[in-house]
Each structure stands twice: as C-alpha cells, then as structure tokens.
PDB file of N, CA and C in Angstrom:
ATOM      1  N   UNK A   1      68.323 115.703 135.637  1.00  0.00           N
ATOM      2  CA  UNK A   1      69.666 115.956 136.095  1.00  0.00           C
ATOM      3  C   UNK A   1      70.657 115.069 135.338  1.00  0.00           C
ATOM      4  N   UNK A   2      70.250 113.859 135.017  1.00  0.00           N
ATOM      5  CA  UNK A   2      70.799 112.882 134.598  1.00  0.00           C
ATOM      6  C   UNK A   2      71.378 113.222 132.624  1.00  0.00           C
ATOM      7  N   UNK A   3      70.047 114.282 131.657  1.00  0.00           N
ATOM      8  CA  UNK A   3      70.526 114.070 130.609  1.00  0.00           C
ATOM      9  C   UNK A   3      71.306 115.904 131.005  1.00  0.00           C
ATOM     10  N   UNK A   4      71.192 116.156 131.445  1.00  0.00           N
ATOM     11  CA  UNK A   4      72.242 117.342 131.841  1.00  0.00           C
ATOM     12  C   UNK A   4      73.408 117.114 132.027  1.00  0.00           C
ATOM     13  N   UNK A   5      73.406 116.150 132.664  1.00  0.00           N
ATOM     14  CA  UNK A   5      75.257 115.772 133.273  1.00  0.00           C
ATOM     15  C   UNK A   5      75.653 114.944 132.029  1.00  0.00           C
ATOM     16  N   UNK A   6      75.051 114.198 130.913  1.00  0.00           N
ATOM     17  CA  UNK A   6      75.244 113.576 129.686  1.00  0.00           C
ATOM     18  C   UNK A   6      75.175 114.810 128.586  1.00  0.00           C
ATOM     19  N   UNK A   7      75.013 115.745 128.448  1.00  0.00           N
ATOM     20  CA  UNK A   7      74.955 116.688 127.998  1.00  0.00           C
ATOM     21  C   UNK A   7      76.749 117.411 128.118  1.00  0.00           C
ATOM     22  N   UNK A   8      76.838 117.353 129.032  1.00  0.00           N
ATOM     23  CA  UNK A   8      78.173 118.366 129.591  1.00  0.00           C
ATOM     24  C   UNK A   8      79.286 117.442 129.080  1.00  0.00           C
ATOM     25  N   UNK A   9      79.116 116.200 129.333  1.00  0.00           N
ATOM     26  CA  UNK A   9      80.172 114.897 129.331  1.00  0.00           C
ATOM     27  C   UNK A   9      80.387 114.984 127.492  1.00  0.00           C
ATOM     28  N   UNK A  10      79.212 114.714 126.884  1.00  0.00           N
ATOM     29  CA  UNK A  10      79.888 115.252 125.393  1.00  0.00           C
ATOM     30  C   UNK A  10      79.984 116.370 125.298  1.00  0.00           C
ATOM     31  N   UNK A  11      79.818 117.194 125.826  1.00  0.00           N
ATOM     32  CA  UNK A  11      80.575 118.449 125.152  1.00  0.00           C
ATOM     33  C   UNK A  11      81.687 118.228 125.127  1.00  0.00           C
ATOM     34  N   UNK A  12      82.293 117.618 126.633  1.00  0.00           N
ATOM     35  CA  UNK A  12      83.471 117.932 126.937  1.00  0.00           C
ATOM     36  C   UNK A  12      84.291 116.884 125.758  1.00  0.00           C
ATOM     37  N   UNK A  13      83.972 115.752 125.526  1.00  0.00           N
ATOM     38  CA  UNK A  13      84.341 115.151 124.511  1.00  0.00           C
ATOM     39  C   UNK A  13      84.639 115.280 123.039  1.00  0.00           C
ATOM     40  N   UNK A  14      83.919 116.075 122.809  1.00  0.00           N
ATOM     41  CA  UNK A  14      83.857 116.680 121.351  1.00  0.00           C
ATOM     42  C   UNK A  14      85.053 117.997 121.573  1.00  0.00           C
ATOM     43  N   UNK A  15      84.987 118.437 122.611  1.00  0.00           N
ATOM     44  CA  UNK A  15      86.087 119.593 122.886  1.00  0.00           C
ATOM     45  C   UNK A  15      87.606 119.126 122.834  1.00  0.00           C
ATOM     46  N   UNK A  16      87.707 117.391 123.642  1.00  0.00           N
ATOM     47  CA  UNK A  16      88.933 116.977 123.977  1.00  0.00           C
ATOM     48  C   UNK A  16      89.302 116.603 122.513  1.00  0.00           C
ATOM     49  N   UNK A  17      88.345 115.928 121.970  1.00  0.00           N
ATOM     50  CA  UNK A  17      88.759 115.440 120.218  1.00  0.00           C
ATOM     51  C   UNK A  17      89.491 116.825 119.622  1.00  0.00           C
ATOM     52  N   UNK A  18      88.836 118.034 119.375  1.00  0.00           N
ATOM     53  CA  UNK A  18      89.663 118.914 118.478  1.00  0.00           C
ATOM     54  C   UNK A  18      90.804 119.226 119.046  1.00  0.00           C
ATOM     55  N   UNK A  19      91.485 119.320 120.409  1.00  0.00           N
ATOM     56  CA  UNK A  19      92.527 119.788 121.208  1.00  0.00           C
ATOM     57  C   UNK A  19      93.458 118.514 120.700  1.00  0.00           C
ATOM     58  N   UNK A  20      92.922 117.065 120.512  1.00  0.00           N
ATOM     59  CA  UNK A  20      93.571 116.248 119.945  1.00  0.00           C
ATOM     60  C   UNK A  20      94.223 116.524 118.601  1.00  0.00           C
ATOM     61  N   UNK A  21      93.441 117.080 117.853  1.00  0.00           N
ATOM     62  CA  UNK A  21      93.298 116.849 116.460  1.00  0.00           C
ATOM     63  C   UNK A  21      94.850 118.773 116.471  1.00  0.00           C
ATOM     64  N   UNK A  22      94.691 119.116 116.750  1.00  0.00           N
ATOM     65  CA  UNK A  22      95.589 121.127 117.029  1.00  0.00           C
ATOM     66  C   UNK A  22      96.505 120.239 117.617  1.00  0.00           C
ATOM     67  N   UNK A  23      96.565 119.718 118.797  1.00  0.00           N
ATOM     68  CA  UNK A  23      97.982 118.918 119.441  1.00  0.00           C
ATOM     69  C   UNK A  23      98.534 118.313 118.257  1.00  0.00           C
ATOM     70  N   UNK A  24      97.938 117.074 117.302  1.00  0.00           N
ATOM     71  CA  UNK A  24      97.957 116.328 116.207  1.00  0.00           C
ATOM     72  C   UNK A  24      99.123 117.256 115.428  1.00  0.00           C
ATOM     73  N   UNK A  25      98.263 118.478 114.916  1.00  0.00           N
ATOM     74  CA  UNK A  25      98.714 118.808 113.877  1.00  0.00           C
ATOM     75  C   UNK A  25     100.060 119.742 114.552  1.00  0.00           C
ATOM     76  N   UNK A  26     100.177 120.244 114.880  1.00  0.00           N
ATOM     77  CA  UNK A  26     101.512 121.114 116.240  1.00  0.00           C
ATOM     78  C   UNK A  26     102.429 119.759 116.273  1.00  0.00           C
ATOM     79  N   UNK A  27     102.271 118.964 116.337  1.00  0.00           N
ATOM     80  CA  UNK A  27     103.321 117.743 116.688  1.00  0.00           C
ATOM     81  C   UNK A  27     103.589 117.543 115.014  1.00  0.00           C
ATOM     82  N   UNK A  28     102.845 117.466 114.219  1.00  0.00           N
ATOM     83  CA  UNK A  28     103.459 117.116 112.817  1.00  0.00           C
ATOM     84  C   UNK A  28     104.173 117.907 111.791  1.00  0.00           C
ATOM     85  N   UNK A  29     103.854 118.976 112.660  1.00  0.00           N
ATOM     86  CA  UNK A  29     104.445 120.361 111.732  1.00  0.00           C
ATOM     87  C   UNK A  29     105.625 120.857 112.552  1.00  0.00           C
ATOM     88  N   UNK A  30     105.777 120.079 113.924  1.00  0.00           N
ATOM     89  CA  UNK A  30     106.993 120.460 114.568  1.00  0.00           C
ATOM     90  C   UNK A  30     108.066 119.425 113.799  1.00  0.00           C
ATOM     91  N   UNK A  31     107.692 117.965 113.963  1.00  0.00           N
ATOM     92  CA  UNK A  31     108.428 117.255 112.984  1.00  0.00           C
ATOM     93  C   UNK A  31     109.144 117.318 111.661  1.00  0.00           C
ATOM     94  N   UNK A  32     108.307 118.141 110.967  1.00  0.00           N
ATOM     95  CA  UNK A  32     109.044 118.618 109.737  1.00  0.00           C
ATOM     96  C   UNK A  32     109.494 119.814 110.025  1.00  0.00           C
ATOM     97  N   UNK A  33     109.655 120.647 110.928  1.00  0.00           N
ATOM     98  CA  UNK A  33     110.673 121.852 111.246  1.00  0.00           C
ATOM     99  C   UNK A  33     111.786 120.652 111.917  1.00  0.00           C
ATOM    100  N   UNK A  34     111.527 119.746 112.761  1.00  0.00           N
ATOM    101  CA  UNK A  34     112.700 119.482 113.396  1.00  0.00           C
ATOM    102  C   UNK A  34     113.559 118.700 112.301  1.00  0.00           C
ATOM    103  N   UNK A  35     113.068 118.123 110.977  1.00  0.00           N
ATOM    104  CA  UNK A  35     113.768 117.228 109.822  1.00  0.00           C
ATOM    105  C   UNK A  35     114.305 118.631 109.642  1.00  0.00           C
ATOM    106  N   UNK A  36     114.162 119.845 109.211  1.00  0.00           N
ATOM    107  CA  UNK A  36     114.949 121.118 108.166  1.00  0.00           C
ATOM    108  C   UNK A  36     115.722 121.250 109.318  1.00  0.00           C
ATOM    109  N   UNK A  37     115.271 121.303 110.517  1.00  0.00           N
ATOM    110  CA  UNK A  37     116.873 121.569 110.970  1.00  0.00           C
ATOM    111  C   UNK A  37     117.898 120.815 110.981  1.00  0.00           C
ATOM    112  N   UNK A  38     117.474 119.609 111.633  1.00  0.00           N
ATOM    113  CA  UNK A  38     119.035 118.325 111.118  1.00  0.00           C
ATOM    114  C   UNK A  38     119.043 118.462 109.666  1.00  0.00           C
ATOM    115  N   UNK A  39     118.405 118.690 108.827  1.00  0.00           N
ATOM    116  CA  UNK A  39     119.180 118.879 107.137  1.00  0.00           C
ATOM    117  C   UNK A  39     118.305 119.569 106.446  1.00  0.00           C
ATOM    118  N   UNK A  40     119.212 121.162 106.816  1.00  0.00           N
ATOM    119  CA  UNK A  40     118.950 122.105 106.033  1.00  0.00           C
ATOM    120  C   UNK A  40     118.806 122.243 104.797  1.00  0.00           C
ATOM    121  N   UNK A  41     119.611 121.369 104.086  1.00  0.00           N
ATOM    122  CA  UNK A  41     119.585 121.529 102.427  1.00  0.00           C
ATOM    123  C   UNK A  41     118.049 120.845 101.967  1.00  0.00           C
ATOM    124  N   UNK A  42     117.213 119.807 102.504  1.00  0.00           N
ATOM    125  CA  UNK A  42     116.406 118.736 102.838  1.00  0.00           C
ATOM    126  C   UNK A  42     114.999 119.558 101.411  1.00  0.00           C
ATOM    127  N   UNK A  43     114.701 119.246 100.237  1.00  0.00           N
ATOM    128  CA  UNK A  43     113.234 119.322  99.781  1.00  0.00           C
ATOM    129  C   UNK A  43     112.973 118.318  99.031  1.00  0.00           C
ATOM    130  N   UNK A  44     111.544 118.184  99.278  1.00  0.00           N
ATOM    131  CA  UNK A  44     111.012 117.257  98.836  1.00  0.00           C
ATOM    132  C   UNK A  44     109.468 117.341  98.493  1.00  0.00           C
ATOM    133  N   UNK A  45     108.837 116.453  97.708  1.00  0.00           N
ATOM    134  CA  UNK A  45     107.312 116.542  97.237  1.00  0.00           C
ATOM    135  C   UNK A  45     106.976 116.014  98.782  1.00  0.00           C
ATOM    136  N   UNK A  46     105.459 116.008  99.022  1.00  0.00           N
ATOM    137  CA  UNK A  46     104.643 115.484  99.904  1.00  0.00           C
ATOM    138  C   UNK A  46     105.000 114.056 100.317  1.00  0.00           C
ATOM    139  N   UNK A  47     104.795 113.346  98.967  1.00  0.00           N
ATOM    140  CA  UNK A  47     105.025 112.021  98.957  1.00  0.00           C
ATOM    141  C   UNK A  47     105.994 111.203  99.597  1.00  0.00           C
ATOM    142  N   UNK A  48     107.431 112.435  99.177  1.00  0.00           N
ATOM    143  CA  UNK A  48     108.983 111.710  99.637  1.00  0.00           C
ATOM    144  C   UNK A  48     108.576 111.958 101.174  1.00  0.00           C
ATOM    145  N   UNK A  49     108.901 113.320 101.471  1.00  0.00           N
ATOM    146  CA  UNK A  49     108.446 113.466 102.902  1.00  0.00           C
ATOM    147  C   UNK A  49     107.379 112.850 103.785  1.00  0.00           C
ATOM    148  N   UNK A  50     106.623 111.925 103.383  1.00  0.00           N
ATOM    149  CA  UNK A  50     105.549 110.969 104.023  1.00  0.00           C
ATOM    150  C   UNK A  50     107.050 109.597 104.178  1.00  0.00           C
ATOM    151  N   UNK A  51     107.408 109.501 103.125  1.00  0.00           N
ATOM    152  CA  UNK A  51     107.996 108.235 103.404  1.00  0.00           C
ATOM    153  C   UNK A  51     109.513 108.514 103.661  1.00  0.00           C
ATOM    154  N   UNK A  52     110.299 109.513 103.215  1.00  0.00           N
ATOM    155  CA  UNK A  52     111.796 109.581 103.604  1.00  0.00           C
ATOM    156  C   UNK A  52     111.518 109.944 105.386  1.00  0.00           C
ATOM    157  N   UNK A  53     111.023 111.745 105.329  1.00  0.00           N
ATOM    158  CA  UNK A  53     111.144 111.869 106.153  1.00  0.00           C
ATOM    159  C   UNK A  53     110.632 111.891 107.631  1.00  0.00           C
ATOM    160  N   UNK A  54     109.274 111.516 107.828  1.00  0.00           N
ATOM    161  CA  UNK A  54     108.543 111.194 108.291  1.00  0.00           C
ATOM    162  C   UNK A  54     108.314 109.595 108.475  1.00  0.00           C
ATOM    163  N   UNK A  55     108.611 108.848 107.478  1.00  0.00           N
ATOM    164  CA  UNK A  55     108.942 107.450 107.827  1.00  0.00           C
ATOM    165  C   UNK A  55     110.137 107.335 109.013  1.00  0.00           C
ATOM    166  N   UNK A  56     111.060 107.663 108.184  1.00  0.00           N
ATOM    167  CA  UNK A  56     112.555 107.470 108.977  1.00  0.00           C
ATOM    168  C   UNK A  56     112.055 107.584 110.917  1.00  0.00           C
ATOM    169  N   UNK A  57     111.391 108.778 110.859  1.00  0.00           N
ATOM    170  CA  UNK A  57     110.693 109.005 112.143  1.00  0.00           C
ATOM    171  C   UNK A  57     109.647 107.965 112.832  1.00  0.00           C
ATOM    172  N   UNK A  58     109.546 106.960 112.199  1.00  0.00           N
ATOM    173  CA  UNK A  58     108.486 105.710 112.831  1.00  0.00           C
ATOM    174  C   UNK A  58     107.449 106.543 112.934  1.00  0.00           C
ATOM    175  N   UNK A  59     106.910 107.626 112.331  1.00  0.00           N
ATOM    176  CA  UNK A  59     105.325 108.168 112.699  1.00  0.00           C
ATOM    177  C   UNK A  59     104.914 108.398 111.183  1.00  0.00           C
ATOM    178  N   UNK A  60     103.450 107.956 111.485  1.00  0.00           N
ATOM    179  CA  UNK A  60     102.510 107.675 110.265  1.00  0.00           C
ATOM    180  C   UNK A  60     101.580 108.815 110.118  1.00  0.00           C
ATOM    181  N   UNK A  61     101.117 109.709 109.164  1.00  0.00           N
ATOM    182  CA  UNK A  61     100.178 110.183 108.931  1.00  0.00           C
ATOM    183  C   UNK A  61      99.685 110.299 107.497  1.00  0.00           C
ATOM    184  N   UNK A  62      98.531 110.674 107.028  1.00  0.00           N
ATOM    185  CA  UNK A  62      97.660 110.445 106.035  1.00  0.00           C
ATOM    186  C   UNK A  62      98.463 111.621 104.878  1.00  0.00           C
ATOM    187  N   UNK A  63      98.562 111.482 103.844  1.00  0.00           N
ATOM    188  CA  UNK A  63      98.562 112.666 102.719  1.00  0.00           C
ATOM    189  C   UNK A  63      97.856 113.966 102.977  1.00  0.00           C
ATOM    190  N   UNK A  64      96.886 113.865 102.999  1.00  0.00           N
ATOM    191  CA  UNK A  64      96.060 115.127 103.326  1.00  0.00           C
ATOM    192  C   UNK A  64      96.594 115.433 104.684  1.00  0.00           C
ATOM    193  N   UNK A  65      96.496 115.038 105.511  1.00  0.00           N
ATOM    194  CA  UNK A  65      97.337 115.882 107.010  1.00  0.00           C
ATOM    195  C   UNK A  65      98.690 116.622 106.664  1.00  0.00           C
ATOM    196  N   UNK A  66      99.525 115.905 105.668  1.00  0.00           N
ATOM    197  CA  UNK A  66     100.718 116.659 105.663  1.00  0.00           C
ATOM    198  C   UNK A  66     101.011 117.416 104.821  1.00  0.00           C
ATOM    199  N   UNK A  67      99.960 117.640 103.844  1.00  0.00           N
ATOM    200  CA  UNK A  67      99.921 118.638 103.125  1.00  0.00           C
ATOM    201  C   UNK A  67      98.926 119.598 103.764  1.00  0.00           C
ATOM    202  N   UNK A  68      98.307 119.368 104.676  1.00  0.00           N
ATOM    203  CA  UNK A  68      97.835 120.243 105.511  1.00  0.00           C
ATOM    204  C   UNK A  68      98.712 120.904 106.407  1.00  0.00           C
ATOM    205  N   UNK A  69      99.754 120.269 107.134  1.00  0.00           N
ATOM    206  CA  UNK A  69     100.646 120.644 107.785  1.00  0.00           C
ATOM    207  C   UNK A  69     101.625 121.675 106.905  1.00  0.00           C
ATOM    208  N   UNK A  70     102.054 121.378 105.505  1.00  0.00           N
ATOM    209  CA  UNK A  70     102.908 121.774 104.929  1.00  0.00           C
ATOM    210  C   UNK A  70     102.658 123.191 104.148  1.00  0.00           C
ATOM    211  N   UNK A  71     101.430 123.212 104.008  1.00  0.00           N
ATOM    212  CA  UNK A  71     100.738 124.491 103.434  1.00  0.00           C
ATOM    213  C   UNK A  71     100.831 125.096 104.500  1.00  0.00           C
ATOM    214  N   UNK A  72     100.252 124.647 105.911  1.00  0.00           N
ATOM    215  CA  UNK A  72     100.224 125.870 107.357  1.00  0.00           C
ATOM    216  C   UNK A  72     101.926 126.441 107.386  1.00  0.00           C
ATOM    217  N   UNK A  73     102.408 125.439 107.270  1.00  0.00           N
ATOM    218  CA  UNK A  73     104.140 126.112 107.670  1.00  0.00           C
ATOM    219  C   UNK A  73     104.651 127.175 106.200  1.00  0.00           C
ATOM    220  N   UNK A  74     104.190 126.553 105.337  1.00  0.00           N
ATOM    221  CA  UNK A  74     104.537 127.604 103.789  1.00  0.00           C
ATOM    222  C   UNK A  74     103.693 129.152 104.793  1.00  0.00           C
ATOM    223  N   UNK A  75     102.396 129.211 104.585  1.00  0.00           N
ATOM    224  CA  UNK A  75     101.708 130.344 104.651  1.00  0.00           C
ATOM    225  C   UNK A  75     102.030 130.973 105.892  1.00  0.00           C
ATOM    226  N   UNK A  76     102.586 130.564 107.062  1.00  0.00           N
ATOM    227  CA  UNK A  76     103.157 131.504 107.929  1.00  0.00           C
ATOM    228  C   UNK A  76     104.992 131.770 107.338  1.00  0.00           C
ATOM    229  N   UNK A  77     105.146 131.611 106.434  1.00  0.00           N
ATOM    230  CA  UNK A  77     106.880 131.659 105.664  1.00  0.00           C
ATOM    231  C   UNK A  77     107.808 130.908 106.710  1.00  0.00           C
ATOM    232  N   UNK A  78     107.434 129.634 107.379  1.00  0.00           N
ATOM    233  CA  UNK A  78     108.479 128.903 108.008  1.00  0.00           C
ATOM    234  C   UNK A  78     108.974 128.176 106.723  1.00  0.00           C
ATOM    235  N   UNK A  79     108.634 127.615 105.769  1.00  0.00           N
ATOM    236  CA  UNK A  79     108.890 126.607 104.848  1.00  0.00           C
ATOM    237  C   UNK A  79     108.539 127.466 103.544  1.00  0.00           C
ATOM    238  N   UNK A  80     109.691 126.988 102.594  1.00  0.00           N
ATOM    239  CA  UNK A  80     109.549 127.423 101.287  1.00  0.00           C
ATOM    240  C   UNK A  80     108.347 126.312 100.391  1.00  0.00           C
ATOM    241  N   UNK A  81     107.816 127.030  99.278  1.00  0.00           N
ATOM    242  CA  UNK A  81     106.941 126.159  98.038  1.00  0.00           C
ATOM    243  C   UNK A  81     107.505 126.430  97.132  1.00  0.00           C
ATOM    244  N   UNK A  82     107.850 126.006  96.099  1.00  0.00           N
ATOM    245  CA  UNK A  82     107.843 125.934  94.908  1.00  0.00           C
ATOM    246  C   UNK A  82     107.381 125.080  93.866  1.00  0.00           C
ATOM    247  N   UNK A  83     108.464 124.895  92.701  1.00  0.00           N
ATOM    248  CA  UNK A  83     108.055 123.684  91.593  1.00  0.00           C
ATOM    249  C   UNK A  83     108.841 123.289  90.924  1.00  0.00           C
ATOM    250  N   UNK A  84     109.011 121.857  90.840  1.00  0.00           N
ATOM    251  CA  UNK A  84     109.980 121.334  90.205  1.00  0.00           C
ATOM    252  C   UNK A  84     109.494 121.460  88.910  1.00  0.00           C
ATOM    253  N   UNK A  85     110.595 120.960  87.717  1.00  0.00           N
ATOM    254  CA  UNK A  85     109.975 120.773  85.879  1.00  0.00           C
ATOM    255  C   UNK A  85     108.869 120.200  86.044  1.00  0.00           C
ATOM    256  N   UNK A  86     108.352 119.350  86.314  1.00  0.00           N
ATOM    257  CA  UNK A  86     107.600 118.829  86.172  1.00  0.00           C
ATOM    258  C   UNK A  86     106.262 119.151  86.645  1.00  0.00           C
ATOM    259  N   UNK A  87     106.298 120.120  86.876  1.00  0.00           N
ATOM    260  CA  UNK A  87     105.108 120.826  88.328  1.00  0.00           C
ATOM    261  C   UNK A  87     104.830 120.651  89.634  1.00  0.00           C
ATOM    262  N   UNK A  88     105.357 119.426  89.949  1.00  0.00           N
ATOM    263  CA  UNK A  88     105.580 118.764  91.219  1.00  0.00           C
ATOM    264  C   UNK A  88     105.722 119.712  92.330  1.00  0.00           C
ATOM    265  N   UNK A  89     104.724 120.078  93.476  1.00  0.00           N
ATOM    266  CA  UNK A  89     105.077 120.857  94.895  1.00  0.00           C
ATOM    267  C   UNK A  89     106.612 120.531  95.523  1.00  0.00           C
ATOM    268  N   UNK A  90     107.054 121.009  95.392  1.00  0.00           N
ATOM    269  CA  UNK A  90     108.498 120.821  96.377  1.00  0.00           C
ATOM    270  C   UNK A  90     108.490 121.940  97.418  1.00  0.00           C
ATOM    271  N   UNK A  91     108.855 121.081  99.046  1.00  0.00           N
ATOM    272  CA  UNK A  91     109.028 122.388 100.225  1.00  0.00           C
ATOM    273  C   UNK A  91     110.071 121.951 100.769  1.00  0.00           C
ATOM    274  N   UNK A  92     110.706 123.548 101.076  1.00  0.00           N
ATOM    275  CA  UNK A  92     112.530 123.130 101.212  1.00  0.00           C
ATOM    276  C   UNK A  92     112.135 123.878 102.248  1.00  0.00           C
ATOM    277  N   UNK A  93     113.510 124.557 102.944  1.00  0.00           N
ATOM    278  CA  UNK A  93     114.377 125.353 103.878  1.00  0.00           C
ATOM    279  C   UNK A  93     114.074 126.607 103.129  1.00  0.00           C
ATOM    280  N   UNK A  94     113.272 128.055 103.529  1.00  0.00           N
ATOM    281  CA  UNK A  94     113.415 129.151 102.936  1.00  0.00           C
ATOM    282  C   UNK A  94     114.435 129.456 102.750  1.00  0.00           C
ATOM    283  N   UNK A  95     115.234 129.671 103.428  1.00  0.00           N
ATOM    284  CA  UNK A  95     116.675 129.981 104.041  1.00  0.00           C
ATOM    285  C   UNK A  95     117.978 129.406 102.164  1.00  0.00           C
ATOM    286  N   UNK A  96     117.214 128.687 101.572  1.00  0.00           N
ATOM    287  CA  UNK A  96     117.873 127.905 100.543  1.00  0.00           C
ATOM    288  C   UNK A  96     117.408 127.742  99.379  1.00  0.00           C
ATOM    289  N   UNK A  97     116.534 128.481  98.911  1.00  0.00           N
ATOM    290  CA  UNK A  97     115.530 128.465  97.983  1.00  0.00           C
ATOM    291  C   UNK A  97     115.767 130.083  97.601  1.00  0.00           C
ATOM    292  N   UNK A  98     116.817 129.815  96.064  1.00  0.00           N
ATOM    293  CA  UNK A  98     117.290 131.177  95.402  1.00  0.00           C
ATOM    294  C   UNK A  98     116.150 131.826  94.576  1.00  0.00           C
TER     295      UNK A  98
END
C-alpha cells in the first residue's frame, strides 16, 4: 500500500513540474507581448531583449527559453522574424514590419 501511495505522489510531481514549466513559458511570452504593447515600434535580437527588455522587467531567464518563447509567438504570427544586414534574428511588432 505504502509503494502505491509513493507511486501516485511522483506522478503527481512530475505532473506539477511540467504545469510549472507551460505556466513558465505563458508568463514569458506574455511579457514580451506586454513589452510590444507599451512600445510598439520595440525590435530587437534575443540578446537585447534578454537584457533591455526583459531585464528592465527584474525577471531572468536563460537564452534558450526566450528564443523558445520567441519562435512560439513568431509561429502562431503574434510577433514578426526577420533579419538584420548582418543576419542577426530580429522580432518586432507584425503590425510594423514593411
């Protein structure tokens, strides 16, 4: 009875981690919709946006998360991609991107 009820207890744990990890990413990708709306004109590489705009916000996340975040918002067309001269990813405001 005992490794049954230890059985259920991680499941449930391993379940609460990914609901963490979807909450995680929903909160970081709301953040950079809520930066394009206070400034619409607003693009930038990964990099700037880790530290302009996402700094400015006192919240920290890894490179790979926010280019994870930033590709999910491109591929549903909330956020524009493009490329600067240099090849550099830049994601703006669709709405502004001729």
């Amino acid at each position: 009875m005992c490794l049954l009820f230890w059985e259920h207890a991680v499941a449930l744990e391993v379940a609460d981690v990914s609901a963490k990890d979807s909450k995680g990413q929903f909160m970081l990708e709301q953040s950079i919709l809520d930066y394009f709306a206070a400034h619409p004109n607003a693009a930038d590489t990964v990099d700037g946006i880790i530290k302009w705009w996402l700094g400015e916000q006192g919240v920290s996340y890894s490179k790979s998360e926010v280019e994870t975040a930033l590709e999910s918002l491109a591929s549903k067309g909330n956020i524009a991609k493009t490329f600067n001269k240099s090849g550099e990813t830049i994601y703006a405001n669709r709405k502004y991107i001729h």
